[in-house]
Protein backbone atom coordinates (compact mmCIF):
# COMPACT_ATOMS: atom_id res chain seq x y z
CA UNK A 1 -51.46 -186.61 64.08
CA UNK A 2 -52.75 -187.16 60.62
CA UNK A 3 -56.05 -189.09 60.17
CA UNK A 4 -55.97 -191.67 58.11
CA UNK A 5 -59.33 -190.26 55.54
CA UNK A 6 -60.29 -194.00 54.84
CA UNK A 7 -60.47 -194.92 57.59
CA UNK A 8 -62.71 -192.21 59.16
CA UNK A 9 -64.58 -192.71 56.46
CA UNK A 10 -65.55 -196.01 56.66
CA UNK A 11 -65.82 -195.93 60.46
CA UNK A 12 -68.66 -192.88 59.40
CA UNK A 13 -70.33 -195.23 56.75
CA UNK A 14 -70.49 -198.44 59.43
CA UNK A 15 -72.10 -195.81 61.91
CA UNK A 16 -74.28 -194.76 59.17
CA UNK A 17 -72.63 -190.82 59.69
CA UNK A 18 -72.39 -188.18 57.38
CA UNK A 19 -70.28 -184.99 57.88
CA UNK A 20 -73.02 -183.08 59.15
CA UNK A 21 -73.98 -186.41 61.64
CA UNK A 22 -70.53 -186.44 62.60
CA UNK A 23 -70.14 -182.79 63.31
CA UNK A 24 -73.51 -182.79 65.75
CA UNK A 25 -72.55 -186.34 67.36
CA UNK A 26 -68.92 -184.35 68.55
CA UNK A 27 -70.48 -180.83 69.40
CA UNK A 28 -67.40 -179.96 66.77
CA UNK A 29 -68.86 -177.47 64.38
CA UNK A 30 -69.44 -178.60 60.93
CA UNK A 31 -67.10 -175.54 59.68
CA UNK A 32 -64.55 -176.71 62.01
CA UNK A 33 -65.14 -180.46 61.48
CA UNK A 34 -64.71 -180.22 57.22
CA UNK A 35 -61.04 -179.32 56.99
CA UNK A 36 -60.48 -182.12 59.20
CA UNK A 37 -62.51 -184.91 56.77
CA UNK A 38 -60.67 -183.46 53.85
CA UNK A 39 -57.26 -183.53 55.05
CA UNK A 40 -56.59 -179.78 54.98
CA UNK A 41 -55.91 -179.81 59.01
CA UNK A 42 -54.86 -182.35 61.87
CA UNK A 43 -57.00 -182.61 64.50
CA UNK A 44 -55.89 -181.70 67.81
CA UNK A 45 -55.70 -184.72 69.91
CA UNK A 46 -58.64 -183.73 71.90
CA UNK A 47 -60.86 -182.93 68.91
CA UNK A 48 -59.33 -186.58 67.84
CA UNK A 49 -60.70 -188.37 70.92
CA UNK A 50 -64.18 -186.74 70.29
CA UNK A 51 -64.32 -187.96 66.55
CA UNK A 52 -63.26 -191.32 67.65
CA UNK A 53 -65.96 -191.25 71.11
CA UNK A 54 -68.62 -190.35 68.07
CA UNK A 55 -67.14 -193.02 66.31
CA UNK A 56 -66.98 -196.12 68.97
CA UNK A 57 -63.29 -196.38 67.59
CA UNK A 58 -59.86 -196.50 69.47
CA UNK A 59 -58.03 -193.16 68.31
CA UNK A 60 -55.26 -195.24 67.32
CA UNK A 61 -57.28 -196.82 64.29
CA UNK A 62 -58.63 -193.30 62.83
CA UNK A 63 -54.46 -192.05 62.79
CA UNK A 64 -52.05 -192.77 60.25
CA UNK A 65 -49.51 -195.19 60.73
């Protein structure tokens, strides 16, 4: 599953979230969480449901299509 940057991004802007926000809202270490945000690495789908919980966003949204 591939997130879909923009949209993570903006979902992190409306929640007013920055990587480091992000990374202590999922208990997903900020090491971990960066290759994630940059697109180097997909997300498990469990580590997906956490960044979308964080998020208040269906998983669906934060993948691309």
């Amino acid at each position: 599953m591939k997130l879909n940057l923009t949209k993570v991004k903006l979902a992190m802007a409306t929640k007013c979230l920055s990587s480091r926000g992000l990374a202590e809202k999922t208990k997903i270490p900020y090491p971990t969480l960066v290759p994630y945000l940059r697109g180097a690495r997909e997300p498990k789908p469990e580590t997906l449901g956490k960044i979308a919980k964080a998020l208040e966003v269906d998983p669906a949204k934060l993948i691309e299509d």
